[in-house]
Protein backbone atom coordinates (compact mmCIF):
# COMPACT_ATOMS: atom_id res chain seq x y z
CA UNK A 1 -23.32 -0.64 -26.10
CA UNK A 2 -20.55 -1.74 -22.96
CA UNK A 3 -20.64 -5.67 -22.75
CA UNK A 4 -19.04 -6.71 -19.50
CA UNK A 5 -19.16 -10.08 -18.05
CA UNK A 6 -17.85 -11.02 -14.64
CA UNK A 7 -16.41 -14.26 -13.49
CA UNK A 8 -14.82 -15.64 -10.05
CA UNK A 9 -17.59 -15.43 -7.62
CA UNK A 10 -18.54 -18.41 -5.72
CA UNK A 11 -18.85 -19.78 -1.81
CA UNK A 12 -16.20 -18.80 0.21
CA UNK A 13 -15.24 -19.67 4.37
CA UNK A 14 -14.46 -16.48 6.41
CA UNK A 15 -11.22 -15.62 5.81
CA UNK A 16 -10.41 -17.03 2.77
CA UNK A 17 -9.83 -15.10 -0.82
CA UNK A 18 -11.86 -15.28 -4.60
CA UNK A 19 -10.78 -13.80 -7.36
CA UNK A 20 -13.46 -11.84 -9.87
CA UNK A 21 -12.63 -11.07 -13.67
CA UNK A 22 -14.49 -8.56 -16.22
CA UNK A 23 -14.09 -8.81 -19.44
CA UNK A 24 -14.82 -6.48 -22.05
CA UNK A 25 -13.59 -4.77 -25.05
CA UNK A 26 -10.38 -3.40 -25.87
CA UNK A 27 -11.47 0.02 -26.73
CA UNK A 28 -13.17 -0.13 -23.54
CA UNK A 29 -10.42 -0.60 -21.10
CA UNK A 30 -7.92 1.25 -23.42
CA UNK A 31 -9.91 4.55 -22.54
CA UNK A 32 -11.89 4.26 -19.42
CA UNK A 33 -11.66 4.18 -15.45
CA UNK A 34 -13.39 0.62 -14.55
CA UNK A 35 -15.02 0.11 -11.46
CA UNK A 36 -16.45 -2.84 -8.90
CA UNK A 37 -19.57 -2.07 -7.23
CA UNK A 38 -21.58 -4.71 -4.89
CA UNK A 39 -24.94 -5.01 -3.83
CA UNK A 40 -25.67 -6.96 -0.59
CA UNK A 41 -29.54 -8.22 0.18
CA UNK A 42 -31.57 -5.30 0.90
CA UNK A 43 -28.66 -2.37 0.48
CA UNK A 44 -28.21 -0.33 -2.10
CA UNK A 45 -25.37 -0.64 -5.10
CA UNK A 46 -21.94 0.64 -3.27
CA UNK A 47 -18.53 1.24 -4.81
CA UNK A 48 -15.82 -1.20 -3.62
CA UNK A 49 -12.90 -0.21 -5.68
CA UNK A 50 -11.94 2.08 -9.16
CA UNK A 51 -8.77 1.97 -11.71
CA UNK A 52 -8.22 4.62 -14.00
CA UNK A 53 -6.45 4.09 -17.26
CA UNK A 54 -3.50 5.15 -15.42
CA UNK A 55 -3.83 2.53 -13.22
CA UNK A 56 -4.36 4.82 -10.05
CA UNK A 57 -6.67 2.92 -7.45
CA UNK A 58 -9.46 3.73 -5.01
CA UNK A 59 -11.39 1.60 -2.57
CA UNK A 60 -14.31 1.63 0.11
CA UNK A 61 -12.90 2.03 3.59
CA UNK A 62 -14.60 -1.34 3.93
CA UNK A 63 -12.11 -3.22 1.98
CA UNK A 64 -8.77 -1.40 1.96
CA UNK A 65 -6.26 -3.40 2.93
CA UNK A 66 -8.08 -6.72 1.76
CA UNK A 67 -9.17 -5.85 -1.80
CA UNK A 68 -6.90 -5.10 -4.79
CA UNK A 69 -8.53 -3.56 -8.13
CA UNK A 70 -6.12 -4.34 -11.03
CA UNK A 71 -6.20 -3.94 -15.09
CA UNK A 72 -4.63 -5.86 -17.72
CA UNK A 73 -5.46 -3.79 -20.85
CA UNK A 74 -3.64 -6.72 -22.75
CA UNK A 75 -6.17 -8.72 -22.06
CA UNK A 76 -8.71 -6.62 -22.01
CA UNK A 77 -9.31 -7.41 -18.39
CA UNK A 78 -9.79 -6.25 -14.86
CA UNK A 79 -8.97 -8.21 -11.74
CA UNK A 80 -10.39 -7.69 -8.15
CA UNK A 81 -8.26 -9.63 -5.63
CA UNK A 82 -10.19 -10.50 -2.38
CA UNK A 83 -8.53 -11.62 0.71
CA UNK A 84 -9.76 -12.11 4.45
CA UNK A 85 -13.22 -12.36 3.25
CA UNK A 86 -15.68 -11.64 6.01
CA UNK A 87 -19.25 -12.53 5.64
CA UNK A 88 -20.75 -9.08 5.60
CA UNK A 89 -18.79 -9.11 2.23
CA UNK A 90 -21.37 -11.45 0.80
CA UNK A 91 -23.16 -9.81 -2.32
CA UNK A 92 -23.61 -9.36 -5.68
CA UNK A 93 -20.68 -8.03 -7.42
CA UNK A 94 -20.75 -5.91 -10.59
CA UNK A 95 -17.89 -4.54 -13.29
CA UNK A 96 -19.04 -0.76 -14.15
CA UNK A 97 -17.84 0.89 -17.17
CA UNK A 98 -19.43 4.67 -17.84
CA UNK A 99 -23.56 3.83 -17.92
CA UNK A 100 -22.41 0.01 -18.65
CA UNK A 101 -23.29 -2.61 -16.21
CA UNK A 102 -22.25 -6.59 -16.24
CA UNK A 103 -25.04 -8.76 -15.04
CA UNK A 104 -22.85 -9.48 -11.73
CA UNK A 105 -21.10 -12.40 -10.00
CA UNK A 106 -22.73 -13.74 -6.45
CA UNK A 107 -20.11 -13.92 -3.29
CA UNK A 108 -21.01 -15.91 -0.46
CA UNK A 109 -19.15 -15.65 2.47
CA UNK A 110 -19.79 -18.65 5.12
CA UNK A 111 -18.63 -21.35 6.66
């Protein structure tokens, strides 16, 4: 079974950046695309951004520009870098591995 556990999330003014984590196991990130998905109040689960194990990146229109998706296979690890926050960026965010979920990290963007 995938065991992934975010970390980072937190209350955030407009504008200003976080920094979320997933952690799982090394076999895990050695041989699979990750990806962040987010879930605001009331909206369904949407994809924000995808690495592959070559480290090729995708993102939502949403969020190019402001989000970076990055992997650290040494550490087992993968990084989602989020500047200019803007408020409608507030939700739940989840690591996604295959059928594996993490239990998800809560954004708040407010001032």
């Amino acid at each position: 079974q995938v065991q992934l556990v975010e970390s980072g999330g937190g209350l955030v003014q407009p504008g200003g950046s976080l920094r979320l984590s997933c952690a799982g196991s090394r076999i895990i990130f050695r041989i699979y695309a990750i990806s962040w998905y987010r879930q605001a109040p009331g909206k369904e689960r949407e994809l924000v951004a995808a690495v592959t194990t070559g480290g090729s990146t995708n993102y939502a229109d949403s969020v190019k520009g402001r989000f970076t998706i990055s992997r650290d296979n040494a550490k087992n690890t993968v990084y989602l870098q989020m500047n200019s926050l803007k408020p409608e960026d507030t939700a739940v965010y989840y690591c996604n591995v295959g059928s594996g979920w993490g239990k998800g990290t809560l954004v708040t963007v407010s001032s």
